[in-house]
PDB file of N, CA and C in Angstrom:
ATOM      1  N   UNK A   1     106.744   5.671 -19.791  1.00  0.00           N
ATOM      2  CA  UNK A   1     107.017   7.070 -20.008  1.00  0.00           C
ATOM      3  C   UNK A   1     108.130   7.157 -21.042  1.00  0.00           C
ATOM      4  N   UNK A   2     108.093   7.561 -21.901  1.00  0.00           N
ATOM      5  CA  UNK A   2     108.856   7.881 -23.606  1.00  0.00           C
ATOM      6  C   UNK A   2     108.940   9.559 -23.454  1.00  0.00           C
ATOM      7  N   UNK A   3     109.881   9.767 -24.148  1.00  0.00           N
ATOM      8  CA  UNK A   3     110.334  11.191 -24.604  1.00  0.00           C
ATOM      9  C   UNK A   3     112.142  11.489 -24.313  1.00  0.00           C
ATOM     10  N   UNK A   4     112.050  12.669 -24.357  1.00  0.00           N
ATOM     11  CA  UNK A   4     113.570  13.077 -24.038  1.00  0.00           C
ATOM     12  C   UNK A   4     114.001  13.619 -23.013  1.00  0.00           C
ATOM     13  N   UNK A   5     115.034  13.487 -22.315  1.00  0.00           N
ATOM     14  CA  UNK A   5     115.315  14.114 -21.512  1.00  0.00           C
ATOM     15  C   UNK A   5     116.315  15.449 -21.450  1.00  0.00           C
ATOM     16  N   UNK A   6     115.744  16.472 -20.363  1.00  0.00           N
ATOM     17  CA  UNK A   6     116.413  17.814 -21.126  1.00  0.00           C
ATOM     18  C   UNK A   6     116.941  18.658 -19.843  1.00  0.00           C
ATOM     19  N   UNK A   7     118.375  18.741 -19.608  1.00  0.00           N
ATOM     20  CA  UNK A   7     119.143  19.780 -19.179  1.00  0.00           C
ATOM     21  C   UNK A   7     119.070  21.194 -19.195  1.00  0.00           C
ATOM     22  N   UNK A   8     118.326  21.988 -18.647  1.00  0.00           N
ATOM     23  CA  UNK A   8     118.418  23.095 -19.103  1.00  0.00           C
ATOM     24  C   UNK A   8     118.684  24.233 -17.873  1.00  0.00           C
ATOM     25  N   UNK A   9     119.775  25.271 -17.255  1.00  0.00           N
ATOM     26  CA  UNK A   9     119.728  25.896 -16.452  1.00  0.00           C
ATOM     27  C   UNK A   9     119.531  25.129 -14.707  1.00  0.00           C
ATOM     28  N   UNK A  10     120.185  24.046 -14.653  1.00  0.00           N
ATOM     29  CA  UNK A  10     120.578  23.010 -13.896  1.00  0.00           C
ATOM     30  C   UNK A  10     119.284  22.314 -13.412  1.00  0.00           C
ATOM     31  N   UNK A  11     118.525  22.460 -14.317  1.00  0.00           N
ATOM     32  CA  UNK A  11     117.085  21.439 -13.988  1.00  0.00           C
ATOM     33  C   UNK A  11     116.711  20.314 -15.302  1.00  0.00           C
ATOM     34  N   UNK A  12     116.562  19.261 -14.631  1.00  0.00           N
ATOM     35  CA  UNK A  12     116.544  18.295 -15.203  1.00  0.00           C
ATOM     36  C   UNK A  12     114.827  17.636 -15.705  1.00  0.00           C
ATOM     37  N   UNK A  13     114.935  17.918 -17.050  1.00  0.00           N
ATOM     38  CA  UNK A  13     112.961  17.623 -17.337  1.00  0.00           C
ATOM     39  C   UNK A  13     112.687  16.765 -18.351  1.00  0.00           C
ATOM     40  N   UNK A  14     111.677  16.230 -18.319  1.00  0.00           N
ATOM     41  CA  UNK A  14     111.177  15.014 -19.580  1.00  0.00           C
ATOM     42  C   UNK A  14     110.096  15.512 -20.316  1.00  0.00           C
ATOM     43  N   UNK A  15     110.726  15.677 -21.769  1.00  0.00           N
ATOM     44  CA  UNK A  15     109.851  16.502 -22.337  1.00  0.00           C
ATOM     45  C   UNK A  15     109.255  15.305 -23.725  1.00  0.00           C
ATOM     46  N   UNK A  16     107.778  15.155 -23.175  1.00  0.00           N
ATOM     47  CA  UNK A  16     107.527  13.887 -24.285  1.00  0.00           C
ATOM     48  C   UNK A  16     107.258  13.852 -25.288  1.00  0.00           C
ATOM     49  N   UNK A  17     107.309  14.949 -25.671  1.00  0.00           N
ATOM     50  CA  UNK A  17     107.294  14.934 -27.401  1.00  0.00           C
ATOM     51  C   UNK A  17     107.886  16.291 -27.927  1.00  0.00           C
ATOM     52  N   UNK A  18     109.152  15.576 -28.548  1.00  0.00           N
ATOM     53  CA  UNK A  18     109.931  17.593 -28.418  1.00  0.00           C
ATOM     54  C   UNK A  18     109.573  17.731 -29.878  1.00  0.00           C
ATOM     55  N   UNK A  19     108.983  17.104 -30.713  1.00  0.00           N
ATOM     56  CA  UNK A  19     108.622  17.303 -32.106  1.00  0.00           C
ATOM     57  C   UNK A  19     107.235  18.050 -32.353  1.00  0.00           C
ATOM     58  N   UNK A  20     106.192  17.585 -31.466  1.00  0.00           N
ATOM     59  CA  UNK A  20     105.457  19.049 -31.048  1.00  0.00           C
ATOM     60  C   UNK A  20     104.905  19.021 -29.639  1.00  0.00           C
ATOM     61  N   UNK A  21     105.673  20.320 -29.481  1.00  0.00           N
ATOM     62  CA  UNK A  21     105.413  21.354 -27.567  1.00  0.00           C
ATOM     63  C   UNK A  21     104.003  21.767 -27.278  1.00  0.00           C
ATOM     64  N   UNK A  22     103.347  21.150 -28.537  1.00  0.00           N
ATOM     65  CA  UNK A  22     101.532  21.746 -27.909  1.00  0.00           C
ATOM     66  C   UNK A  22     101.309  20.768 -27.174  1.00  0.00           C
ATOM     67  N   UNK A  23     101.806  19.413 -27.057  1.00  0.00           N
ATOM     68  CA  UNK A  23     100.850  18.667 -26.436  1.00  0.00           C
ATOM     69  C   UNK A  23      99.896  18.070 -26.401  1.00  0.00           C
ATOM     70  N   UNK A  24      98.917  18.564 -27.329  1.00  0.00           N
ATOM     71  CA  UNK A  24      97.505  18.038 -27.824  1.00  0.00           C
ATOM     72  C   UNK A  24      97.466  17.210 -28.696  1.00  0.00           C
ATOM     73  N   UNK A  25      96.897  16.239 -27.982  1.00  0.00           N
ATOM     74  CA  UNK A  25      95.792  14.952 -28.599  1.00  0.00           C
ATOM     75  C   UNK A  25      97.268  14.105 -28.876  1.00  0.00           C
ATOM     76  N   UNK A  26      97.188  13.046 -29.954  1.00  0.00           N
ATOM     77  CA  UNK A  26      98.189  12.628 -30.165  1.00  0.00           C
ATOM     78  C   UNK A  26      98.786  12.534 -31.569  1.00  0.00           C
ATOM     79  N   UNK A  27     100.248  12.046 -31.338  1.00  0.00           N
ATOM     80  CA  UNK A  27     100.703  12.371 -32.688  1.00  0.00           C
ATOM     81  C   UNK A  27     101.680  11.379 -33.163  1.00  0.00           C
ATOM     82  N   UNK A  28     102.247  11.472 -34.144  1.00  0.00           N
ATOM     83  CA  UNK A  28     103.234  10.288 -34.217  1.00  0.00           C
ATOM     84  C   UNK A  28     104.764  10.574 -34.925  1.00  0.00           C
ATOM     85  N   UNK A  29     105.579  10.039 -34.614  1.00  0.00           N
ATOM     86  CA  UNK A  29     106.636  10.709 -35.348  1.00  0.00           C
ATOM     87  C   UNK A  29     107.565   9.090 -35.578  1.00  0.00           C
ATOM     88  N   UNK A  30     108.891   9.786 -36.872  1.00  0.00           N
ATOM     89  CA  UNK A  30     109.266   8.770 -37.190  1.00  0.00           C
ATOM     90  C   UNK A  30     110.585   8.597 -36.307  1.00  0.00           C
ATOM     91  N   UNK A  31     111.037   7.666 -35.910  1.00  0.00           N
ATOM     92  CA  UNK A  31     112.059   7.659 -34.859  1.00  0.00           C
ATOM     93  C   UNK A  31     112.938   5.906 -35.832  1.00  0.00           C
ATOM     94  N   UNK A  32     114.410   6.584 -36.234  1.00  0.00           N
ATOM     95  CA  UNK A  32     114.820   5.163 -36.350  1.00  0.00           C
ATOM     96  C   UNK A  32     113.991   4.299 -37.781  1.00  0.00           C
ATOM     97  N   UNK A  33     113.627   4.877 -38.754  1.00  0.00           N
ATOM     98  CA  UNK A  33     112.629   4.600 -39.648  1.00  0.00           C
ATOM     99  C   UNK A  33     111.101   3.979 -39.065  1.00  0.00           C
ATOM    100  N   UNK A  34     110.924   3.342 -37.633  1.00  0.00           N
ATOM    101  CA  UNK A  34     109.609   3.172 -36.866  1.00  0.00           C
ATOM    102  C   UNK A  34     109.176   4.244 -36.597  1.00  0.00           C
ATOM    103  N   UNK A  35     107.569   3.732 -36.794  1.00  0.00           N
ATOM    104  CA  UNK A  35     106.758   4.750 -36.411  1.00  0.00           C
ATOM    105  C   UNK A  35     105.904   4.321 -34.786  1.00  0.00           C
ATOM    106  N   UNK A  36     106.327   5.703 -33.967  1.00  0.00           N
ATOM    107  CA  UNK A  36     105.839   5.797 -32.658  1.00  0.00           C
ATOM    108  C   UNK A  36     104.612   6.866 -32.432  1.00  0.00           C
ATOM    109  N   UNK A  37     103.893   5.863 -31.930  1.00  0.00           N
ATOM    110  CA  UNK A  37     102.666   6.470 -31.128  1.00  0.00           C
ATOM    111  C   UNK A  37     102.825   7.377 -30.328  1.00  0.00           C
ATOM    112  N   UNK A  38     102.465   8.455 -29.706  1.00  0.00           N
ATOM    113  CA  UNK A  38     102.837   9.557 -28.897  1.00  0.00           C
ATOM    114  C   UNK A  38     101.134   9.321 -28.288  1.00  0.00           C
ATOM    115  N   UNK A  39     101.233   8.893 -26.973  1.00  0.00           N
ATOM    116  CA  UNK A  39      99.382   9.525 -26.631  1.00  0.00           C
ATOM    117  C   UNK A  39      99.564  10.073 -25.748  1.00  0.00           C
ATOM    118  N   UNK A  40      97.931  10.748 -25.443  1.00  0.00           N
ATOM    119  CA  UNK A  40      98.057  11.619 -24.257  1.00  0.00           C
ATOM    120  C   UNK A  40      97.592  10.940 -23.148  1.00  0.00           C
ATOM    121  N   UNK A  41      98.019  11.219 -22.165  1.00  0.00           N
ATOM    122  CA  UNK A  41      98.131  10.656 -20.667  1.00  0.00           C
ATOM    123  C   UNK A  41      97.056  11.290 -19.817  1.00  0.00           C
ATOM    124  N   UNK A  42      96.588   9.881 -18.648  1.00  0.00           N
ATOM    125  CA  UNK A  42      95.164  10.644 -18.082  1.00  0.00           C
ATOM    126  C   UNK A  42      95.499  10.190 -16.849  1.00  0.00           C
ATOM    127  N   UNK A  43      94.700  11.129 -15.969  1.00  0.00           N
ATOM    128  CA  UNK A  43      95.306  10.785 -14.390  1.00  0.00           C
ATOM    129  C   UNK A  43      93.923   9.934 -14.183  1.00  0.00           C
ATOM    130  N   UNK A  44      93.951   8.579 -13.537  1.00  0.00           N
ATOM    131  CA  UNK A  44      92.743   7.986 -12.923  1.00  0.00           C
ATOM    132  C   UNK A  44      92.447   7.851 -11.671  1.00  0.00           C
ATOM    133  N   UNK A  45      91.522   8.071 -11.125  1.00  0.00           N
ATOM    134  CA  UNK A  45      91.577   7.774  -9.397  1.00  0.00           C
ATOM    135  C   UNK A  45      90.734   6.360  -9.222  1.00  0.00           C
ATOM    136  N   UNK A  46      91.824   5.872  -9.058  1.00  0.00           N
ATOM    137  CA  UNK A  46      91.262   3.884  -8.607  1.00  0.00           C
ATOM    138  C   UNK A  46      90.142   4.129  -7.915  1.00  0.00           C
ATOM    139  N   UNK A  47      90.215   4.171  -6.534  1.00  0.00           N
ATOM    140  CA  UNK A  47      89.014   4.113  -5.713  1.00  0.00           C
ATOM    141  C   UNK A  47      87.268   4.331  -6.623  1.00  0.00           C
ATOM    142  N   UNK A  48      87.435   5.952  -7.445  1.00  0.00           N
ATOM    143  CA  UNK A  48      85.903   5.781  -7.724  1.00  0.00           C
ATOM    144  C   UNK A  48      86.124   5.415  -9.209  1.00  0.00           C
ATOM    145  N   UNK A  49      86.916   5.303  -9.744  1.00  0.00           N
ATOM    146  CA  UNK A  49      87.383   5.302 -11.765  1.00  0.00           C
ATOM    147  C   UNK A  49      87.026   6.388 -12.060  1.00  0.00           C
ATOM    148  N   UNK A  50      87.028   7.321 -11.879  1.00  0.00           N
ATOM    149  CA  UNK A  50      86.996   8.749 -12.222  1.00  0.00           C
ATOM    150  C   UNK A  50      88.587   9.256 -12.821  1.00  0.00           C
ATOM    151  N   UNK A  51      88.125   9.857 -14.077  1.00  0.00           N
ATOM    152  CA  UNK A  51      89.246   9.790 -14.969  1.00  0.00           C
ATOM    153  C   UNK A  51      89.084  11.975 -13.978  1.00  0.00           C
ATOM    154  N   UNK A  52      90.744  12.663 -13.549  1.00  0.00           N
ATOM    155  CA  UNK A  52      90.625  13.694 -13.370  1.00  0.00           C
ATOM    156  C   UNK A  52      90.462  14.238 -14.611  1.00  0.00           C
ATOM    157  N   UNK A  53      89.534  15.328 -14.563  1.00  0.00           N
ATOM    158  CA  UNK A  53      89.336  16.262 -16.012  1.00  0.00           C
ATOM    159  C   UNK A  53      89.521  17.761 -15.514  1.00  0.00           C
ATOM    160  N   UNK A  54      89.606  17.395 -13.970  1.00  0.00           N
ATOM    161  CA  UNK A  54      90.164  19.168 -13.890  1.00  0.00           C
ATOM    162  C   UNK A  54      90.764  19.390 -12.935  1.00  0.00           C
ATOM    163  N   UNK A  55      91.002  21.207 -12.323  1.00  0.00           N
ATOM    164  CA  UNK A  55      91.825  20.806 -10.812  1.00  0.00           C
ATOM    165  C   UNK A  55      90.922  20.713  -9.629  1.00  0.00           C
ATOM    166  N   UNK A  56      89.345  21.022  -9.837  1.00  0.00           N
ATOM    167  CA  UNK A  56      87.988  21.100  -9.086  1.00  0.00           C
ATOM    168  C   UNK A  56      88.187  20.096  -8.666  1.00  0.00           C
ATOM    169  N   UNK A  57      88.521  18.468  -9.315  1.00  0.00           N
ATOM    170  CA  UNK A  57      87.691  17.124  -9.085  1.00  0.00           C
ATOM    171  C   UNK A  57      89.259  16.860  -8.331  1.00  0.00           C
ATOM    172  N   UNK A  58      90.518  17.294  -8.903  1.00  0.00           N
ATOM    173  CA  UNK A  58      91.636  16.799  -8.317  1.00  0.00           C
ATOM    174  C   UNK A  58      91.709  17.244  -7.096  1.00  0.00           C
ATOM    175  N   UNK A  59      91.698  18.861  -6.719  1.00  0.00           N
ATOM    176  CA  UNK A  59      91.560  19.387  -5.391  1.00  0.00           C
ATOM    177  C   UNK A  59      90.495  18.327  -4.072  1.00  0.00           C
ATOM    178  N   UNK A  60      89.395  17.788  -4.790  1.00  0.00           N
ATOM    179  CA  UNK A  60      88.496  17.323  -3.970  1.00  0.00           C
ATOM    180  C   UNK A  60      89.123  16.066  -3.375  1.00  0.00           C
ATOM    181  N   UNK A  61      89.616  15.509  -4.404  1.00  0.00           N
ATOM    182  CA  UNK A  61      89.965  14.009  -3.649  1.00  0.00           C
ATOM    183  C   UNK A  61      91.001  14.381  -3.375  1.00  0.00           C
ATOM    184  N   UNK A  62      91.984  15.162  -3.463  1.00  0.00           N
ATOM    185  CA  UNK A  62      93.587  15.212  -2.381  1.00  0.00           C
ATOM    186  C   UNK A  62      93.456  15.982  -1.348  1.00  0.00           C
ATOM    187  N   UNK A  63      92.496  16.588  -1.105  1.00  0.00           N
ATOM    188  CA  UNK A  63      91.550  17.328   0.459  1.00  0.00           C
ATOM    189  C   UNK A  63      91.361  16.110   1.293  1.00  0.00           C
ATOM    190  N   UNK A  64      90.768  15.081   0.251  1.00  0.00           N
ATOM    191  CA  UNK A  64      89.658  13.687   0.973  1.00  0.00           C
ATOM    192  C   UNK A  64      90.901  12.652   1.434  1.00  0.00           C
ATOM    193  N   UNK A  65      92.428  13.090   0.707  1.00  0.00           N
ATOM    194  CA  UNK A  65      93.332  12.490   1.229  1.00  0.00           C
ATOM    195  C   UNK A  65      94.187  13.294   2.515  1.00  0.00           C
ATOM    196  N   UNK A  66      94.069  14.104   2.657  1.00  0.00           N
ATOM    197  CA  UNK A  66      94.634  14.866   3.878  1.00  0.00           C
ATOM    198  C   UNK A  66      95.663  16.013   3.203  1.00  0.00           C
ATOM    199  N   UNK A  67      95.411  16.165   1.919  1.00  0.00           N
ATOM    200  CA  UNK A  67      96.579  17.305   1.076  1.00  0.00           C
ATOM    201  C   UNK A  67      95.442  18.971   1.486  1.00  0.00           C
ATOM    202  N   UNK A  68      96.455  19.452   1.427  1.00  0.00           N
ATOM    203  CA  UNK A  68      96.229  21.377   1.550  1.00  0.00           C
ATOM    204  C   UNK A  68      96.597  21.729   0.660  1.00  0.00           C
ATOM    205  N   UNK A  69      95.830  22.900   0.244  1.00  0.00           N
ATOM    206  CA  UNK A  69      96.867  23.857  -0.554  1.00  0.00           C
ATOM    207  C   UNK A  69      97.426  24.863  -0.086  1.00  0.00           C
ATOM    208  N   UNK A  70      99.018  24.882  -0.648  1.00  0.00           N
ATOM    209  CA  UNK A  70     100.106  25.472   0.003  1.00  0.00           C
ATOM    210  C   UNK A  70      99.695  27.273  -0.945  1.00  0.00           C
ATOM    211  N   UNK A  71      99.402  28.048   0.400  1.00  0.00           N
ATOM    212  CA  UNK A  71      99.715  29.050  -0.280  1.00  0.00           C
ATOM    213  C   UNK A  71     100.818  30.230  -0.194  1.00  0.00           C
ATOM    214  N   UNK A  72     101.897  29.417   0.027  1.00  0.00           N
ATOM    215  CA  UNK A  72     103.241  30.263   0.746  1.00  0.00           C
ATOM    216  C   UNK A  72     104.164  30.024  -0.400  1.00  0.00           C
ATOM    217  N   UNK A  73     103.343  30.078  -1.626  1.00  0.00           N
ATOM    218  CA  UNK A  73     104.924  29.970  -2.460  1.00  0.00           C
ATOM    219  C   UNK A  73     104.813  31.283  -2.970  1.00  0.00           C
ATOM    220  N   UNK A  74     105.877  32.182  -4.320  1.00  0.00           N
ATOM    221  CA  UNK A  74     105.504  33.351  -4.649  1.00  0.00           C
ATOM    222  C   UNK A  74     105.485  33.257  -6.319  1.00  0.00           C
ATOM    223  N   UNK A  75     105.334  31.921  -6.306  1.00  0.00           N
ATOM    224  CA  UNK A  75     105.444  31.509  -8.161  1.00  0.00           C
ATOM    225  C   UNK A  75     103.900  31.479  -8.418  1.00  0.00           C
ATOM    226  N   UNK A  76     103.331  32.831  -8.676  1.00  0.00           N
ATOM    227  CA  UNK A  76     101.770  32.665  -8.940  1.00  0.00           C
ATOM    228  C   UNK A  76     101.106  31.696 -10.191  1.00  0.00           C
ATOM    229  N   UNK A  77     102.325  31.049 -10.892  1.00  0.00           N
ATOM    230  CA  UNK A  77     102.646  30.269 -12.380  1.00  0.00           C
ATOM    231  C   UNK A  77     102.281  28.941 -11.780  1.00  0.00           C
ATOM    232  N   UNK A  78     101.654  28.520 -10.175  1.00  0.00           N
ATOM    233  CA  UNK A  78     101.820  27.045  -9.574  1.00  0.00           C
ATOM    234  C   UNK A  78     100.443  27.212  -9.018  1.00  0.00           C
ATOM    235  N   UNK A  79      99.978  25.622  -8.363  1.00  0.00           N
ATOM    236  CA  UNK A  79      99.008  25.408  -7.613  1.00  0.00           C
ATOM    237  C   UNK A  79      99.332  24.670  -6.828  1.00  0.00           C
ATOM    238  N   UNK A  80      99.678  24.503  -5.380  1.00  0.00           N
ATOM    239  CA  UNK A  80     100.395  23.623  -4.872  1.00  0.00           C
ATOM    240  C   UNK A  80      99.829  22.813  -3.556  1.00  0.00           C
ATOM    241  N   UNK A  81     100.237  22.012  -3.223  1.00  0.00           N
ATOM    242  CA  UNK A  81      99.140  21.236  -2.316  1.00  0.00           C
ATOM    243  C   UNK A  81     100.390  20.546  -1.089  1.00  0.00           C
ATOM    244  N   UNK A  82     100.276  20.413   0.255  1.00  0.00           N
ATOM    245  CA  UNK A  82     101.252  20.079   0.851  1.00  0.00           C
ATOM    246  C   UNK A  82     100.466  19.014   1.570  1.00  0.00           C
ATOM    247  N   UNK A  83     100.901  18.087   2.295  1.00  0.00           N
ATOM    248  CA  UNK A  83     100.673  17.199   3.390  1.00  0.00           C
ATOM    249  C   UNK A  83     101.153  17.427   5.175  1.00  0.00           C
ATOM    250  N   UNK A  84     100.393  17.874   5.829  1.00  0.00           N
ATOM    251  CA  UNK A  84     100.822  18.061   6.936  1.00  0.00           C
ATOM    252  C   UNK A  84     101.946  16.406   7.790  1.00  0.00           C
ATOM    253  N   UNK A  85     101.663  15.024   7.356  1.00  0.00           N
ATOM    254  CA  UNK A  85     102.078  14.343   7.940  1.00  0.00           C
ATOM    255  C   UNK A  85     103.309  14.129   7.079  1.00  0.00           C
ATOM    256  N   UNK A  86     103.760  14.837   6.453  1.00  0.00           N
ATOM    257  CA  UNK A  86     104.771  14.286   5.439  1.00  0.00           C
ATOM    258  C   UNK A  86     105.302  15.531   4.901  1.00  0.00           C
ATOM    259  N   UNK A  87     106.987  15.202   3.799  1.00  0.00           N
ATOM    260  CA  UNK A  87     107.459  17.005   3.920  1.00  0.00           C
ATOM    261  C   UNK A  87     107.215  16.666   2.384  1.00  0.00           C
ATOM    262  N   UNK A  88     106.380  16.175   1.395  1.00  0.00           N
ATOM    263  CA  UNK A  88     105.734  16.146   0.322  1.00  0.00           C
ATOM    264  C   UNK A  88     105.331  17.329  -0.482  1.00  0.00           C
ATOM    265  N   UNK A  89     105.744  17.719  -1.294  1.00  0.00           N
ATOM    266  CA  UNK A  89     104.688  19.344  -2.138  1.00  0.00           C
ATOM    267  C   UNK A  89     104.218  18.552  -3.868  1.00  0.00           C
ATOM    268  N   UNK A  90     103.133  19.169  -3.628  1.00  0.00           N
ATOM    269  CA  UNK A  90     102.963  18.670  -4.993  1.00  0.00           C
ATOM    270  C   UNK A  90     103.060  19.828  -5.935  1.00  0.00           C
ATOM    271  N   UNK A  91     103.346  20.357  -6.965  1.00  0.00           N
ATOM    272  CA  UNK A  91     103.495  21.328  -7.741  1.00  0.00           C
ATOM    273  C   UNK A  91     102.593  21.567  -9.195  1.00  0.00           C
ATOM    274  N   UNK A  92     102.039  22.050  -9.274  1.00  0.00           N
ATOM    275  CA  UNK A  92     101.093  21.599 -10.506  1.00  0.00           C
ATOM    276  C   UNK A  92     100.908  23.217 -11.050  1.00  0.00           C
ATOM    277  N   UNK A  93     101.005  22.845 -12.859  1.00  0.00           N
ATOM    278  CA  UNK A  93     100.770  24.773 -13.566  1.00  0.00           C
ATOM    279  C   UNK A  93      99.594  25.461 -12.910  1.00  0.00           C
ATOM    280  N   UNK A  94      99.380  26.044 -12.967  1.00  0.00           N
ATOM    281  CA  UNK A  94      97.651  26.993 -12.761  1.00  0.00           C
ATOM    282  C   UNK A  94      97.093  26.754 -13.965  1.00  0.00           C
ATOM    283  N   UNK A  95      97.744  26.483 -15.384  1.00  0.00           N
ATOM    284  CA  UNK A  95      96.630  26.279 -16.380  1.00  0.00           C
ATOM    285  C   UNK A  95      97.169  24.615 -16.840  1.00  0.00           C
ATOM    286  N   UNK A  96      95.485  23.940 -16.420  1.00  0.00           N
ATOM    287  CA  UNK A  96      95.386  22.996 -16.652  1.00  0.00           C
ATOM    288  C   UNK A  96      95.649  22.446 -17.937  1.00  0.00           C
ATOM    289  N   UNK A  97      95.803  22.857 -19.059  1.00  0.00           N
ATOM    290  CA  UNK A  97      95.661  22.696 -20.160  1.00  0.00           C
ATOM    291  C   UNK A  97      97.675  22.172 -20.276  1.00  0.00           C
ATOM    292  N   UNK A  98      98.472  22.674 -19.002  1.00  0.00           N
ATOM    293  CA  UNK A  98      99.842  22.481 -19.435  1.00  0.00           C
ATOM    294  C   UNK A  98      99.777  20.864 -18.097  1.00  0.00           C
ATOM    295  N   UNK A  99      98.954  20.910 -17.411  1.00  0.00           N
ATOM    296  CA  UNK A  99      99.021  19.543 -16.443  1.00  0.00           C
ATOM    297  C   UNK A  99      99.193  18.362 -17.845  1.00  0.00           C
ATOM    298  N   UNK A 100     100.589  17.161 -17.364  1.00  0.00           N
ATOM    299  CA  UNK A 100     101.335  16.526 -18.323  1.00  0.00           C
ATOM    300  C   UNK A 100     101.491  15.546 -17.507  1.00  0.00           C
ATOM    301  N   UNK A 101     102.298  14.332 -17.644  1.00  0.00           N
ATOM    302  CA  UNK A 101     101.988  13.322 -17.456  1.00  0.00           C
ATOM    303  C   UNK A 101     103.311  13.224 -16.046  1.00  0.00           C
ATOM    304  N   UNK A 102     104.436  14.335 -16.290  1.00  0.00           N
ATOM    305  CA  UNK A 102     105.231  14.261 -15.190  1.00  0.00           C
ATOM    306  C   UNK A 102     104.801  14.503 -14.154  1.00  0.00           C
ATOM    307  N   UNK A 103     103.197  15.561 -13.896  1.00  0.00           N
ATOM    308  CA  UNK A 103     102.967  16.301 -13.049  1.00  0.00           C
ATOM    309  C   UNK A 103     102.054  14.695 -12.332  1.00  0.00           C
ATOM    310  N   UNK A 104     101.033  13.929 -13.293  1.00  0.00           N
ATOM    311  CA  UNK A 104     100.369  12.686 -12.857  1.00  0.00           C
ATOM    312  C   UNK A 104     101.564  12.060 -12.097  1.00  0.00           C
ATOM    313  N   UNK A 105     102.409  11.592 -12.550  1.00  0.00           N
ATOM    314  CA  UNK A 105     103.091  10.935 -12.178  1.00  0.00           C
ATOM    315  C   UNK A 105     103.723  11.333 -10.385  1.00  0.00           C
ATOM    316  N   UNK A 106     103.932  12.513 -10.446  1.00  0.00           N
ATOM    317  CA  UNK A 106     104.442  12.839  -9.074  1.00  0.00           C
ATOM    318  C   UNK A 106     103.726  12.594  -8.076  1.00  0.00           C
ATOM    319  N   UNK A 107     101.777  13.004  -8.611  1.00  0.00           N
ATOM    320  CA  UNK A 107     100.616  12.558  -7.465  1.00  0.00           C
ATOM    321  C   UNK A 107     100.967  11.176  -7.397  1.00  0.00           C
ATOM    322  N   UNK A 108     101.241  10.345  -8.633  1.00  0.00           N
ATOM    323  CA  UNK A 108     100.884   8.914  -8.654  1.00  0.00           C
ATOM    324  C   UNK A 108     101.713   8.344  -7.177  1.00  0.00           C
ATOM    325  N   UNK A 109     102.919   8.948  -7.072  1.00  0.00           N
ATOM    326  CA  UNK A 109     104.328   8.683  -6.694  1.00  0.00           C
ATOM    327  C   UNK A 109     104.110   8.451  -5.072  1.00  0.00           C
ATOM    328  N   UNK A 110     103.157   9.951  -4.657  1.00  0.00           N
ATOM    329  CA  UNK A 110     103.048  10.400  -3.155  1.00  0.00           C
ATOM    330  C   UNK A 110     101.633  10.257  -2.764  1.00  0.00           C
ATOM    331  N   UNK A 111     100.894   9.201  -3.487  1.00  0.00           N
ATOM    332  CA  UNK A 111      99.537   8.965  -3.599  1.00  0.00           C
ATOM    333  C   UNK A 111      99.680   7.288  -3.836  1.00  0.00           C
ATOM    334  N   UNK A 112     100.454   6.286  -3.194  1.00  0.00           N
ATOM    335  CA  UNK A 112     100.391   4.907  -3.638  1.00  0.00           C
ATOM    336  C   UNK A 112      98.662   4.046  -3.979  1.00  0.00           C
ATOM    337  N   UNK A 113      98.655   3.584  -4.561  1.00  0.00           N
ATOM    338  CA  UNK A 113      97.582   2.956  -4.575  1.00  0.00           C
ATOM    339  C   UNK A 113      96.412   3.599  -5.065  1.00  0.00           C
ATOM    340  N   UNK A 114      95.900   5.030  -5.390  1.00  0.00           N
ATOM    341  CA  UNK A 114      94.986   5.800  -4.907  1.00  0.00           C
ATOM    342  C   UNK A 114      94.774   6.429  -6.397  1.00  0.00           C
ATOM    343  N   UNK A 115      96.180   7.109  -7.608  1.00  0.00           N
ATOM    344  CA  UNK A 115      96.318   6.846  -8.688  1.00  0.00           C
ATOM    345  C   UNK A 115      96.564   6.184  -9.750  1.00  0.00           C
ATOM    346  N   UNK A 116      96.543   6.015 -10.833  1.00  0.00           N
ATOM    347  CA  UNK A 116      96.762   5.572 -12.238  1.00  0.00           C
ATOM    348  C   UNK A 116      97.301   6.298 -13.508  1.00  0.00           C
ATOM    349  N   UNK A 117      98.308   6.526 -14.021  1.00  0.00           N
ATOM    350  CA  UNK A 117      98.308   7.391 -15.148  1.00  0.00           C
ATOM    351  C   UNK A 117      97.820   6.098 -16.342  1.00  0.00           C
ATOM    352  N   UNK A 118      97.359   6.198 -17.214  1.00  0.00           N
ATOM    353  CA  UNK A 118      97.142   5.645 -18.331  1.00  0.00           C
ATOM    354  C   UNK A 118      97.062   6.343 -19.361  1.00  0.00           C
ATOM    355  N   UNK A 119      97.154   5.284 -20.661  1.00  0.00           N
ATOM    356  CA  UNK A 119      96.599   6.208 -22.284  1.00  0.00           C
ATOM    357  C   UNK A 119      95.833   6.462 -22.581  1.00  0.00           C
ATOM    358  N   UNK A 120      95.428   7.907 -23.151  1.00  0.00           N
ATOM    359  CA  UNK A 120      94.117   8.095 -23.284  1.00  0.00           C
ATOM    360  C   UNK A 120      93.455   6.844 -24.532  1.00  0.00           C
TER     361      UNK A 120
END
């Protein structure tokens, strides 16, 4: 995981490419006269190799893991999923298009074994 890290309004975030905030596809920038690869990041689910491509296929297998979705928050900006055996939340945008590699990473985190983030 590469990028910067950013202070802002006492929350602490990793923003991986602050040279461009779209996010899309990949890009490269010059850092230090080297040139760095920037790619985009994919959530994998070991068990079937199913690369997630949306929140349909993600919802299904974190159901098939014992996750809910939490609907007691009031940030309609979230999609959130809780674990009854555990005090775990997962937090994810409503538009998939902003799901990033911090958000993989958190399933990866409270999901041992079960995810993968990789390069696209």
């Amino acid at each position: 995981m590469s990028g910067v890290w950013v202070f802002k309004n006492g929350v602490m975030r990793l923003v991986e490419n602050p040279y461009n905030q779209s996010g899309a596809g990949e890009s490269t920038e010059s850092s230090g006269g080297q040139q760095q690869r920037m790619r985009k990041k994919i959530l994998f689910h070991l068990p079937t190799g199913e690369v997630v491509s949306s929140y349909g296929s993600l919802e299904r297998i974190l159901v098939s893991l014992g996750w809910e979705r939490y609907y007691g928050g009031e940030n309609s900006d979230l999609i959130q999923f809780h674990k009854k055996s555990s005090i775990d939340l997962i937090s994810l945008p409503r538009d998939f298009l902003k799901f990033n590699s911090i958000h993989m990473y958190d399933i990866v985190v409270k999901n041992p074994n079960i995810f993968h983030v990789r390069d696209m």
